[in-house]
PDB file of N, CA and C in Angstrom:
ATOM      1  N   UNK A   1    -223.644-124.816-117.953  1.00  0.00           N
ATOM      2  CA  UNK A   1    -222.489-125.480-118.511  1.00  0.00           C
ATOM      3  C   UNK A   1    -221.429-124.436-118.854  1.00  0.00           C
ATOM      4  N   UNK A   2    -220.283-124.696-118.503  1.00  0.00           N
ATOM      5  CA  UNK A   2    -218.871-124.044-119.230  1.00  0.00           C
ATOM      6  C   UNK A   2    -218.095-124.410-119.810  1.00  0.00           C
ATOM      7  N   UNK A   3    -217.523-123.940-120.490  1.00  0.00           N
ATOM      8  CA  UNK A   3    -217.392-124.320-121.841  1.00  0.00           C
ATOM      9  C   UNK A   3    -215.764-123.558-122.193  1.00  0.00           C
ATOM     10  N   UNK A   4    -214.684-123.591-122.590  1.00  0.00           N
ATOM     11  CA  UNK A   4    -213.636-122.948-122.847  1.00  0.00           C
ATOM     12  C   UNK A   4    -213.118-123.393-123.698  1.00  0.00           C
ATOM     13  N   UNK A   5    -212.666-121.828-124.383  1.00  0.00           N
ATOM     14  CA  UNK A   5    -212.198-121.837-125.732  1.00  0.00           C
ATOM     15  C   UNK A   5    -211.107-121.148-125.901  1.00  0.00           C
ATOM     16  N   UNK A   6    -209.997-121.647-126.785  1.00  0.00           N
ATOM     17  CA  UNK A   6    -209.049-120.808-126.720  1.00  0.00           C
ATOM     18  C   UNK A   6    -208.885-119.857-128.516  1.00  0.00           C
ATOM     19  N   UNK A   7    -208.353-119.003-128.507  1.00  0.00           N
ATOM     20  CA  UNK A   7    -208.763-117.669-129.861  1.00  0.00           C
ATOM     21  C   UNK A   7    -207.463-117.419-129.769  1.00  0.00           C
ATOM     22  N   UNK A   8    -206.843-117.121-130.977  1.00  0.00           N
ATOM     23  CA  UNK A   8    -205.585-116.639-131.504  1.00  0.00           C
ATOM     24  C   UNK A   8    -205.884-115.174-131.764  1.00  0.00           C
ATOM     25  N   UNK A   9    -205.194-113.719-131.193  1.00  0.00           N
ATOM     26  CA  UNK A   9    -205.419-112.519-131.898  1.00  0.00           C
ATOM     27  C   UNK A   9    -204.114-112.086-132.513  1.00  0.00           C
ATOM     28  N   UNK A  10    -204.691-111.816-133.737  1.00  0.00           N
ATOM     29  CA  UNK A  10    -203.466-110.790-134.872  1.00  0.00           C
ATOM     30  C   UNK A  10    -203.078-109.903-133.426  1.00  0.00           C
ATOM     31  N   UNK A  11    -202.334-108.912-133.992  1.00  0.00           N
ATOM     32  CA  UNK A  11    -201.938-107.492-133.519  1.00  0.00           C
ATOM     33  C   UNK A  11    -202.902-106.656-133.746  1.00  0.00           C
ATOM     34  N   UNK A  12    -203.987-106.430-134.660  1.00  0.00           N
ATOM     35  CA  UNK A  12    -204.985-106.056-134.447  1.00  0.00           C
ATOM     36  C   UNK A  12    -205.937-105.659-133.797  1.00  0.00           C
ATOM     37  N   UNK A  13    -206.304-107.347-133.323  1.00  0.00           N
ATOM     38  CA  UNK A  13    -207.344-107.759-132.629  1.00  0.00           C
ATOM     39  C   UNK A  13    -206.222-107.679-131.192  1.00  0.00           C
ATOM     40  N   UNK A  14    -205.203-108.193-130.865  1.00  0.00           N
ATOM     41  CA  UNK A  14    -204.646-107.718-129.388  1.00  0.00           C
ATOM     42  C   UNK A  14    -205.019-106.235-129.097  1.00  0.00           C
ATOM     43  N   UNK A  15    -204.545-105.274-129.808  1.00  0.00           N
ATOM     44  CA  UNK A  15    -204.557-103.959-129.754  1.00  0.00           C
ATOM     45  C   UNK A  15    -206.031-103.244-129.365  1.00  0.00           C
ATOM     46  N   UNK A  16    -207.111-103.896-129.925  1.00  0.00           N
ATOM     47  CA  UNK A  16    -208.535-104.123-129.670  1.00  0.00           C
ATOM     48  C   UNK A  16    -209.357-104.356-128.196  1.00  0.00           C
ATOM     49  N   UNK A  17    -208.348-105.254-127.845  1.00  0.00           N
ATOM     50  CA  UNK A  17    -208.787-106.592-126.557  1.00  0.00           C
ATOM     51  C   UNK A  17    -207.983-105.287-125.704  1.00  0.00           C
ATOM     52  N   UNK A  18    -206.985-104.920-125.517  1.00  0.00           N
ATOM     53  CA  UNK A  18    -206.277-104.398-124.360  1.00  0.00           C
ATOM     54  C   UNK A  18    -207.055-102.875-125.037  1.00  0.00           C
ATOM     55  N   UNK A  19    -207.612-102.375-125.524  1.00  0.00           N
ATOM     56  CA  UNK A  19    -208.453-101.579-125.138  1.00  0.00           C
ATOM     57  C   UNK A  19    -209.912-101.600-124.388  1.00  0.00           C
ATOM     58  N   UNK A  20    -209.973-102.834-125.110  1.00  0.00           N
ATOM     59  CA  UNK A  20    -211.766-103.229-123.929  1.00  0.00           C
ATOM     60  C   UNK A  20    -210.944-103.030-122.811  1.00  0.00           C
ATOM     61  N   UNK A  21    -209.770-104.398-122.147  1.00  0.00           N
ATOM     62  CA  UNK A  21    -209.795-104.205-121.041  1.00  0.00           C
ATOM     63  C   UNK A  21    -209.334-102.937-120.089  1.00  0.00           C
ATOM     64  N   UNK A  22    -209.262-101.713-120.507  1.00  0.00           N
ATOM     65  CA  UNK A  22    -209.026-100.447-120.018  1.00  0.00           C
ATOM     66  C   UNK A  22    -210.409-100.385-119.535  1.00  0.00           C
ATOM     67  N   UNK A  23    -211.389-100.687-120.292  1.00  0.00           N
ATOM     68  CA  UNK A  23    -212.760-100.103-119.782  1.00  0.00           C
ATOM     69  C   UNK A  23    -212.792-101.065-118.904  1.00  0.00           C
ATOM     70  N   UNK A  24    -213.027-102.526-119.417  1.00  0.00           N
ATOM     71  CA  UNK A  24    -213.789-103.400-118.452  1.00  0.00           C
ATOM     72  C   UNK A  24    -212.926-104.260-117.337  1.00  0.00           C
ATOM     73  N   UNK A  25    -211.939-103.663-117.293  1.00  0.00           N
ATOM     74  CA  UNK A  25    -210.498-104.689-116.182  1.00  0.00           C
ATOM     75  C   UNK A  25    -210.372-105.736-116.632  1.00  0.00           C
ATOM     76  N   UNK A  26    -210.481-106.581-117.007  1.00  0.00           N
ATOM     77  CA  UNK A  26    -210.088-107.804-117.470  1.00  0.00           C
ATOM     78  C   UNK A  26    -210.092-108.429-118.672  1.00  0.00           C
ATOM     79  N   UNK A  27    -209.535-109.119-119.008  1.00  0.00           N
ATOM     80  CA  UNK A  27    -209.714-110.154-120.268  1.00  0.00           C
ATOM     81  C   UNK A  27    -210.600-110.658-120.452  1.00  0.00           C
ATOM     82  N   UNK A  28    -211.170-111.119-118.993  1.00  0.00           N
ATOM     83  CA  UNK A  28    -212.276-112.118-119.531  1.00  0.00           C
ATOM     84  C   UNK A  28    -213.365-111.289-119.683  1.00  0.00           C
ATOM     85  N   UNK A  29    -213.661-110.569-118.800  1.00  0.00           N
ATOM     86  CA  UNK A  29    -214.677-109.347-118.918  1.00  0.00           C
ATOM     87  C   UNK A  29    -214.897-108.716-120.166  1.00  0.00           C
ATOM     88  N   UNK A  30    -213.933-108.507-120.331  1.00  0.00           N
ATOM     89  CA  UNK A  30    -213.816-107.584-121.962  1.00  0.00           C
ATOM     90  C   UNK A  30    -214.057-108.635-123.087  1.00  0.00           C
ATOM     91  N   UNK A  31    -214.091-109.656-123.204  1.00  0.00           N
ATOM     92  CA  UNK A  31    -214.293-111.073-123.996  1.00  0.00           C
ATOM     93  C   UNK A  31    -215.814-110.737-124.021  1.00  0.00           C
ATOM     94  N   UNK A  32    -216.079-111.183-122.224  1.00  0.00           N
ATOM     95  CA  UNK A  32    -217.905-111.631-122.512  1.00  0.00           C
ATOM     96  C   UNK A  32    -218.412-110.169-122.450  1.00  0.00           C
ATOM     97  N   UNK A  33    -217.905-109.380-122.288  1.00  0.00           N
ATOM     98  CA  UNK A  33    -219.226-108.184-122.624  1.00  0.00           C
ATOM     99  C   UNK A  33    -219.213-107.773-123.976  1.00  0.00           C
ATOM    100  N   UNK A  34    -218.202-107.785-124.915  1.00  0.00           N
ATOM    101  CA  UNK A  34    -217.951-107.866-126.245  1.00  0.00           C
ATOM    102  C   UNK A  34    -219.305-108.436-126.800  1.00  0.00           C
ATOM    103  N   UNK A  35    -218.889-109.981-126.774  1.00  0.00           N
ATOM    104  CA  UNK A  35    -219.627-110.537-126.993  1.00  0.00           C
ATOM    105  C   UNK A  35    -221.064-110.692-126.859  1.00  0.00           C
ATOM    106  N   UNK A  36    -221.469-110.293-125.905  1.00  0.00           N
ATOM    107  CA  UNK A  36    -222.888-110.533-125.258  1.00  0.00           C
ATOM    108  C   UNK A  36    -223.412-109.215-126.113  1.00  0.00           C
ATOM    109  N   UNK A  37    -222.508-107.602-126.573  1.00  0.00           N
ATOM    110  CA  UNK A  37    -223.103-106.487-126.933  1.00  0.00           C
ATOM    111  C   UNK A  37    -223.006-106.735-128.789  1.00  0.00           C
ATOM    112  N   UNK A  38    -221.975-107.587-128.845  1.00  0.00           N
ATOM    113  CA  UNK A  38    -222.561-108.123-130.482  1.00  0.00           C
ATOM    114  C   UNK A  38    -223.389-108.879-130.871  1.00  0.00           C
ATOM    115  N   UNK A  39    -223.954-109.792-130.031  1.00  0.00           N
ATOM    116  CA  UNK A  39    -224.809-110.710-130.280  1.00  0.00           C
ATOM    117  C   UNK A  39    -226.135-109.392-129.993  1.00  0.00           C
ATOM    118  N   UNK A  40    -226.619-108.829-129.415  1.00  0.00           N
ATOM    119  CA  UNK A  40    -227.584-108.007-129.213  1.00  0.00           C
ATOM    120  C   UNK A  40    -227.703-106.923-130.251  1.00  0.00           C
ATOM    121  N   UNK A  41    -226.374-106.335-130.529  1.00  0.00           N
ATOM    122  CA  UNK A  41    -226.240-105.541-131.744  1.00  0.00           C
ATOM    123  C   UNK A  41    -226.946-105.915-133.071  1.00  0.00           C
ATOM    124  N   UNK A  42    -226.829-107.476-132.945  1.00  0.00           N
ATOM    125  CA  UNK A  42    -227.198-108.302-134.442  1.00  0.00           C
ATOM    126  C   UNK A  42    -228.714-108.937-134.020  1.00  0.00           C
ATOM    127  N   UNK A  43    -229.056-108.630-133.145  1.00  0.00           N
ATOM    128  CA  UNK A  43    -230.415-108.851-132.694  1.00  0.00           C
ATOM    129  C   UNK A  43    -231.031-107.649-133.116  1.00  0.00           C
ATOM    130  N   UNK A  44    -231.046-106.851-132.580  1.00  0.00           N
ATOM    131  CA  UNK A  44    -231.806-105.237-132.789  1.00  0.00           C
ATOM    132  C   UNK A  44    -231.625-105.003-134.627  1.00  0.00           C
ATOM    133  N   UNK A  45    -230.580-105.225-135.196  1.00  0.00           N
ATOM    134  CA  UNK A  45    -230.455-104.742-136.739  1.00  0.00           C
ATOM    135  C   UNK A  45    -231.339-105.849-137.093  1.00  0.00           C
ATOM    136  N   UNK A  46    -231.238-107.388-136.862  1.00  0.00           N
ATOM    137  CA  UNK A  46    -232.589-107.786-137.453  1.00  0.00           C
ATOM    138  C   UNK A  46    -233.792-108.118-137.063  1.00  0.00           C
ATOM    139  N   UNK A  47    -234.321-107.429-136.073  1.00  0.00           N
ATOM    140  CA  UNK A  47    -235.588-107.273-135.433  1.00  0.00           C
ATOM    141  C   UNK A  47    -235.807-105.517-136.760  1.00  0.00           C
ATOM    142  N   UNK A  48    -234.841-104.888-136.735  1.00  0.00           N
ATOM    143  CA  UNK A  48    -234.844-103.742-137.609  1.00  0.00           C
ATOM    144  C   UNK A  48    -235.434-104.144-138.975  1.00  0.00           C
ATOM    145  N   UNK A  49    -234.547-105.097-139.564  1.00  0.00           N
ATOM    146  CA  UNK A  49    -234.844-105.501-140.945  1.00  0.00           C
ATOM    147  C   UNK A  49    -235.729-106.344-140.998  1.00  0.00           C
ATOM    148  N   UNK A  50    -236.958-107.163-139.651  1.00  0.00           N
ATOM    149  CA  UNK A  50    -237.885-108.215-139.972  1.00  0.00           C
ATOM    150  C   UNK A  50    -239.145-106.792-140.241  1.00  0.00           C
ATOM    151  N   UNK A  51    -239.118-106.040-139.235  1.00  0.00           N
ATOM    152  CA  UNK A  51    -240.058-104.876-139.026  1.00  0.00           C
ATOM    153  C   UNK A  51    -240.265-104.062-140.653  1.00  0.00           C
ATOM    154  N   UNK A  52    -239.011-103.804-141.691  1.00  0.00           N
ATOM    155  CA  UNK A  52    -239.161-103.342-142.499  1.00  0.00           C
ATOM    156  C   UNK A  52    -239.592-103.949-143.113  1.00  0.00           C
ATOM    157  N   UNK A  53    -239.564-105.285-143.026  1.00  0.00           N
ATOM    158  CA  UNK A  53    -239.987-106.493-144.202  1.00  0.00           C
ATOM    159  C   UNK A  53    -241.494-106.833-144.286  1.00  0.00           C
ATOM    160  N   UNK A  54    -242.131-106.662-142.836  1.00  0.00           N
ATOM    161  CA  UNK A  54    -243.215-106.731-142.676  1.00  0.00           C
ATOM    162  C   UNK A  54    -244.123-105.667-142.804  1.00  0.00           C
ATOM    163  N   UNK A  55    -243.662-104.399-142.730  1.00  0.00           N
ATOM    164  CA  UNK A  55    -244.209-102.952-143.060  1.00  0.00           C
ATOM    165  C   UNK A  55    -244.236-102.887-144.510  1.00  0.00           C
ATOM    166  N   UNK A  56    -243.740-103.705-145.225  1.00  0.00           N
ATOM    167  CA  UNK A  56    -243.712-103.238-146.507  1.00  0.00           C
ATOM    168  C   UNK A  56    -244.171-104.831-147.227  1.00  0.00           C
ATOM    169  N   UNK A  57    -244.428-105.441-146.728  1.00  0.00           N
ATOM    170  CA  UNK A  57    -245.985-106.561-146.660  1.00  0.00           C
ATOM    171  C   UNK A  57    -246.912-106.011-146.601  1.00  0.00           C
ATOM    172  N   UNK A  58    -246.810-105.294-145.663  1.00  0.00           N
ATOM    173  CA  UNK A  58    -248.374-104.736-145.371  1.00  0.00           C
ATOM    174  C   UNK A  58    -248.924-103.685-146.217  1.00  0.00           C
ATOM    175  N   UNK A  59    -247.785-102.515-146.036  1.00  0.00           N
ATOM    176  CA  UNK A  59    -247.564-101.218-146.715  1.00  0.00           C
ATOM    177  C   UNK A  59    -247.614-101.383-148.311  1.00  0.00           C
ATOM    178  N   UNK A  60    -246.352-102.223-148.949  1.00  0.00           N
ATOM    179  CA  UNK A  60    -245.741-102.116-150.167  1.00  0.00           C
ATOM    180  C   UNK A  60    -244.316-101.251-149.661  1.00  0.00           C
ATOM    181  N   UNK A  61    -243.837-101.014-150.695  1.00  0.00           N
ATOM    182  CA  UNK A  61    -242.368-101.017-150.644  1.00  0.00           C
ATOM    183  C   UNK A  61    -242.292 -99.296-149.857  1.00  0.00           C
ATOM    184  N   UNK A  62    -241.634 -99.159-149.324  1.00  0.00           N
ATOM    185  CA  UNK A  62    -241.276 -97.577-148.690  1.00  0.00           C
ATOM    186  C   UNK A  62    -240.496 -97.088-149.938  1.00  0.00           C
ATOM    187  N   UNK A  63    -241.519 -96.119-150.227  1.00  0.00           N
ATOM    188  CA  UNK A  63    -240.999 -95.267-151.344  1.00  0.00           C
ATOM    189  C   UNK A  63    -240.058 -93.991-151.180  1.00  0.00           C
ATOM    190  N   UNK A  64    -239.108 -93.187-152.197  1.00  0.00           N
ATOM    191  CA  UNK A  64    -238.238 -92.743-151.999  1.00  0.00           C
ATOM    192  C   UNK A  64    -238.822 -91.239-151.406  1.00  0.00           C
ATOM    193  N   UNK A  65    -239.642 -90.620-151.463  1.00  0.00           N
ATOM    194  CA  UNK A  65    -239.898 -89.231-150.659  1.00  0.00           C
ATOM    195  C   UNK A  65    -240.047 -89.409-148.549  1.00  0.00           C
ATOM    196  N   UNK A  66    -240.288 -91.253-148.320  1.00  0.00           N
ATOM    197  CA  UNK A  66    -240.161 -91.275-147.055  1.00  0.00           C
ATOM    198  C   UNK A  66    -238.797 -91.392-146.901  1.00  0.00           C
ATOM    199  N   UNK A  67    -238.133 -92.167-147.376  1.00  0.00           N
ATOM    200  CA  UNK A  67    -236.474 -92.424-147.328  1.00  0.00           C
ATOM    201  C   UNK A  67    -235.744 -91.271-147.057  1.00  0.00           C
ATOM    202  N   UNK A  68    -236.276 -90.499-147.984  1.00  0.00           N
ATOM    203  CA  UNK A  68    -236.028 -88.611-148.346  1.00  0.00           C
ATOM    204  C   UNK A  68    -235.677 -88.074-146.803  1.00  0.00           C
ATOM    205  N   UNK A  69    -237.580 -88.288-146.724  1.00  0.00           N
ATOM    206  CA  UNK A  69    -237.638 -87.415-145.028  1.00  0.00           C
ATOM    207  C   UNK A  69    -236.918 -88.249-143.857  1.00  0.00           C
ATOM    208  N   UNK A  70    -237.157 -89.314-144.258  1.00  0.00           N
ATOM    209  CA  UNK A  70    -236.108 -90.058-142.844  1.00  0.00           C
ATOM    210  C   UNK A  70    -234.974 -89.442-143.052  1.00  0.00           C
ATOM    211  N   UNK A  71    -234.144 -89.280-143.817  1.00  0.00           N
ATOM    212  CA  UNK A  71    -232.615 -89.173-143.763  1.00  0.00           C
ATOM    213  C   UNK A  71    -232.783 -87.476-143.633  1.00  0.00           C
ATOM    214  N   UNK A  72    -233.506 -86.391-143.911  1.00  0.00           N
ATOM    215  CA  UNK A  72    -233.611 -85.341-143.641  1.00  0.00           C
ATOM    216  C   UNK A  72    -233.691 -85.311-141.809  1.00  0.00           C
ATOM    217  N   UNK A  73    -234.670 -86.779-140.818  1.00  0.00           N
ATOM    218  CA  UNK A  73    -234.941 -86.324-139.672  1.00  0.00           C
ATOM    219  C   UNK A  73    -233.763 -86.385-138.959  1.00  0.00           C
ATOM    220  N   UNK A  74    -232.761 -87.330-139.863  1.00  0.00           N
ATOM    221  CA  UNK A  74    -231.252 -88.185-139.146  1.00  0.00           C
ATOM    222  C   UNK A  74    -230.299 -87.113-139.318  1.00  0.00           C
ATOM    223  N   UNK A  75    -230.323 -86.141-140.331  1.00  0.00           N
ATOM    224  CA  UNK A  75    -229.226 -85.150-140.792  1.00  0.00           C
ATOM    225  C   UNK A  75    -229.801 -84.272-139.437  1.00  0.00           C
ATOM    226  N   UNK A  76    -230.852 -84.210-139.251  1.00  0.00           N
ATOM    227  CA  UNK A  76    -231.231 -82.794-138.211  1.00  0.00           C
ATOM    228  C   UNK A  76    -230.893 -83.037-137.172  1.00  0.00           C
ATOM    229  N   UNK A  77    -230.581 -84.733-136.401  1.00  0.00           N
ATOM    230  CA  UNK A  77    -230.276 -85.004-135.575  1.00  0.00           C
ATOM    231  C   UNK A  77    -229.003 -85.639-134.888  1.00  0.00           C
ATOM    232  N   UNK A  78    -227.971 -84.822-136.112  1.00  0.00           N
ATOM    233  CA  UNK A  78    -226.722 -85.281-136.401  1.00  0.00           C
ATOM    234  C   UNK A  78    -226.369 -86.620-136.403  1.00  0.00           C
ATOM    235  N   UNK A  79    -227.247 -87.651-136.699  1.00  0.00           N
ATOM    236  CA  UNK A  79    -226.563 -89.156-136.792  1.00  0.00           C
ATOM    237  C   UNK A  79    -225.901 -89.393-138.360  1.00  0.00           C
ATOM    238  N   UNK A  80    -224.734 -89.498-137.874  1.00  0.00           N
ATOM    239  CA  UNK A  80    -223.557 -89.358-139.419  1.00  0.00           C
ATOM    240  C   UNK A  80    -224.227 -90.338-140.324  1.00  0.00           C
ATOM    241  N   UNK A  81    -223.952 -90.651-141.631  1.00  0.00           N
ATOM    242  CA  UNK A  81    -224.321 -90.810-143.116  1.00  0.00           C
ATOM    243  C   UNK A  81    -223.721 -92.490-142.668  1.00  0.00           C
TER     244      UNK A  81
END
């Protein structure tokens, strides 16, 4: 099924859109790959946050000396704060 919708963009969000489409040629392109990589984005963060929820069911709560070393393994591996 297809389905069409029409979206109003600020100057913002234009300024946004005509940068996707530099990468992806088109409007519409740059629409659905947007889209398709936010919906997945928000998949993976809460497949992220069911995994912590359930590790710490199992576990109990992740205490602050692992938190510690995680963010010590992320600083070593330059992923910003």
């Amino acid at each position: 099924m297809v389905t069409k919708t029409t979206v109003n963009f600020d100057d913002e969000m234009q300024a946004a859109l005509e940068e996707l489409m530099a990468i992806d040629g088109t409007k519409t392109l740059a629409i659905k790959r947007s889209l398709l990589a936010e919906v997945k984005r928000r998949r993976r963060s809460q497949a992220l946050l069911d995994l912590i929820e359930s590790w710490e069911a199992e576990d109990g709560p992740i205490d602050q000396a692992h938190l510690d070393w995680a963010d010590a393994v992320l600083d070593r591996q330059g992923v910003p704060s």
